[in-house]
Structure formats: C-alpha cells, structure tokens
Protein backbone atom coordinates (compact mmCIF):
# COMPACT_ATOMS: atom_id res chain seq x y z
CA UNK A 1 0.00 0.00 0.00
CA UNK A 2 1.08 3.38 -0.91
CA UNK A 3 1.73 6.05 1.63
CA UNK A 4 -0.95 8.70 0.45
CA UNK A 5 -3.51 5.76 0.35
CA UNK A 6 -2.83 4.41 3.71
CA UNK A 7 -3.20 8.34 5.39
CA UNK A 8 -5.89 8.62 3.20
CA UNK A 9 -7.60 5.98 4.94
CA UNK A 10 -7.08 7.27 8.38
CA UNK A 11 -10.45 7.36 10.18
CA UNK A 12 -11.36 9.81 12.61
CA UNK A 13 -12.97 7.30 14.55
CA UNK A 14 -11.33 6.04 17.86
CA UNK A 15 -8.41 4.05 17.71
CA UNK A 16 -7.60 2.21 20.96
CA UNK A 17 -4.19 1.49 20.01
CA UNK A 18 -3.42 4.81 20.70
CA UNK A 19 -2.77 6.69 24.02
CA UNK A 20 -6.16 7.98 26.18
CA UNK A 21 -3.94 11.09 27.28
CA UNK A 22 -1.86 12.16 24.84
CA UNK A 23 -2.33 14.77 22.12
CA UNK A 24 -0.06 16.55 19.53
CA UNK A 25 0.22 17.23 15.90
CA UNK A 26 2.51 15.42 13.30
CA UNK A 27 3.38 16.43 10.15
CA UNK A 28 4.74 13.93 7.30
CA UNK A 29 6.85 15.53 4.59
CA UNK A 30 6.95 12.88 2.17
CA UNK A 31 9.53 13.82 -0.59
CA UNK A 32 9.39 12.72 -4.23
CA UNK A 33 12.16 14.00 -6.44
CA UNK A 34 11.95 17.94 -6.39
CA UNK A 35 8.26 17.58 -4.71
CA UNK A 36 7.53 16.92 -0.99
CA UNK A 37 4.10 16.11 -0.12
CA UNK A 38 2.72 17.23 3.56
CA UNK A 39 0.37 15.38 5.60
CA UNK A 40 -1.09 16.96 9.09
CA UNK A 41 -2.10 14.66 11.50
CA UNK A 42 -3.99 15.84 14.95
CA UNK A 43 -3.99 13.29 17.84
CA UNK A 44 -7.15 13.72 20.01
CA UNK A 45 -9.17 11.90 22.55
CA UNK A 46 -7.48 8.82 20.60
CA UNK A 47 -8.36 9.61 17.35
CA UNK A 48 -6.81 11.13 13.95
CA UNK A 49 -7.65 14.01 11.75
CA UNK A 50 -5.90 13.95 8.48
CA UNK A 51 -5.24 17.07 6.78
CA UNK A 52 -2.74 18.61 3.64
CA UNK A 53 -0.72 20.79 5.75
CA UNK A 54 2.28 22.49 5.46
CA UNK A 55 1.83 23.86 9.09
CA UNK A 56 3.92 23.75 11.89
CA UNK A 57 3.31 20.75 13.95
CA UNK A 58 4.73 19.42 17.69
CA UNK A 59 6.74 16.92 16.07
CA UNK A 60 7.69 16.76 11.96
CA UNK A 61 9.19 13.39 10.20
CA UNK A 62 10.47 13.73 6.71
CA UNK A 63 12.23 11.06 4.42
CA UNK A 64 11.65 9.67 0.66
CA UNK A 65 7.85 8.59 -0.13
CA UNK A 66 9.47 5.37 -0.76
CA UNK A 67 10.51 5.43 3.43
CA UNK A 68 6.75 6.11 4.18
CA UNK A 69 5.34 3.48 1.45
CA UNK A 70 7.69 0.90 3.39
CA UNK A 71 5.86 1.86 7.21
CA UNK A 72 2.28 2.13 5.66
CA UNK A 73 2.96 -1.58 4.25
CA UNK A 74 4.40 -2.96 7.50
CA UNK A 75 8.05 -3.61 5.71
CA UNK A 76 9.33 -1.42 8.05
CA UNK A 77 9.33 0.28 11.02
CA UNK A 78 9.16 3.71 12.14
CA UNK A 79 12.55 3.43 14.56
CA UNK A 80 14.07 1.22 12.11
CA UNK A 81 13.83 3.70 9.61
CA UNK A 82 14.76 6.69 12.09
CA UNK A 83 18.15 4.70 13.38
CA UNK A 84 18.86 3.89 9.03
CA UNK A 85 18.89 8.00 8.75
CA UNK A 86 15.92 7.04 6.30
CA UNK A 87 13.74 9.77 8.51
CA UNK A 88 14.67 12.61 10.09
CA UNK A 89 12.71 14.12 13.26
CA UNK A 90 12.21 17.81 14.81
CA UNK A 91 10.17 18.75 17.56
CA UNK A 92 8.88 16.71 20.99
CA UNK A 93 10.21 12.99 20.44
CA UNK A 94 7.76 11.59 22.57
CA UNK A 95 5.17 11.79 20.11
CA UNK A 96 7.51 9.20 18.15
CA UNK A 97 6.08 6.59 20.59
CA UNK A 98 2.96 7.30 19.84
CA UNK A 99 3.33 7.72 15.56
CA UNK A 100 4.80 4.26 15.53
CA UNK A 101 1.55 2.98 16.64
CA UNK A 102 -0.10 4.55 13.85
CA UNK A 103 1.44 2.40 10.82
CA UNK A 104 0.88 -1.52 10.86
CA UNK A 105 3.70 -3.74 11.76
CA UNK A 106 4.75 -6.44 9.75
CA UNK A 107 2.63 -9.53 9.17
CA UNK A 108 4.34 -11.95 10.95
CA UNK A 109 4.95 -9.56 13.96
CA UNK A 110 4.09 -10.87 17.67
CA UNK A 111 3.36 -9.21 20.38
CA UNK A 112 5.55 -10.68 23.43
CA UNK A 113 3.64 -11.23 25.98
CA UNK A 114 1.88 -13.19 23.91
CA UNK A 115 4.54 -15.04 22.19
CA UNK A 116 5.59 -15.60 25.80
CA UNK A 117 2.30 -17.32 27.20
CA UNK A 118 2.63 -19.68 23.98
CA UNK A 119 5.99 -20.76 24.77
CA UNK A 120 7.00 -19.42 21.12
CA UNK A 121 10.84 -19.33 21.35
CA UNK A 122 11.00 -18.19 17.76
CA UNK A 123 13.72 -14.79 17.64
C-alpha cells in the first residue's frame, strides 16, 4: 500500500491502540524527487484528523515517499527507519512513541507477551 492511500484511509474514529492522554500534531513531509508532499495529523481523545498541511506541527518526520510506502505496508518500522537516517525528526520525540503505533507492523509480527504465554521461542 502506498503512503498517500494508507493516510488517506485514516479514520477519525477512535483508535484504541493509541494513548487515552496524549495529544499533539505530526506532520509527514513525504519527498518525491523535487516535490515533498505534507500530511497533518492531529492526535485527540485517541483519534486522527488527516489534513494537507504544510503547518507547523509538535513533532515533523520527513524522508523519501518510498521510506513512508515501506511503514504504511508494514516492511518497516518507524525506529528502524529513524536509526537507518531514512527519517529525520524535529520537535517533541515523545510523540515518536505514539506515531509508531499509527502504521501496521509487519505480518508476521508478535506481540511478546503473547509469544511468551505460547511458549513461542522463535527470535
């Protein structure tokens, strides 16, 4: 799934992955050759408001479209890609946390505690 499609997609409706008490604003900057696309995402109440921003926002993430393509297919991961220099980051990192929890993970991710009670020893 393409970036644009997956934020496109982004429901206002509650999401309970994400944190009851925090709020913020995110904006992507997705470059593409000599254009860079801007999403604005608002984090309320646990929910998402997608917007085409260029505004300033608590915490901005740009890298190549390709980058953001890769997290909204869960072939990557938003850390992984910040610690590969892929992204880059300005403003309150704590909202990092909470973006990662917006894009999927991959398929075969597990959650531990669950791969614990299974007795899944796969690394």
């Amino acid at each position: 799934m393409l970036a644009a499609e997956f934020l496109e997609r982004l429901s206002p409706h509650r999401r309970p992955e994400l944190p009851e008490t925090t709020a913020g604003t995110f904006r992507l900057d997705l470059h593409d050759g000599g254009h860079t696309e801007h999403w604005y995402l608002t984090l309320h109440d646990q929910r998402l408001d997608v917007t085409r921003s260029a505004a300033d926002a608590d915490l901005v993430v740009r890298g190549d479209r390709e980058v953001f393509d890769k997290l909204a297919a869960g072939r990557t991961h938003v850390f992984a890609a910040v610690m590969r220099n892929e992204l880059t980051l300005r403003g309150d990192m704590r909202l990092l946390m909470t973006l990662r929890r917006v894009f999927p993970g991959p398929a075969d991710a597990r959650h531990p505690r669950e791969a614990a009670r299974r007795g899944d020893g796969r690394r």
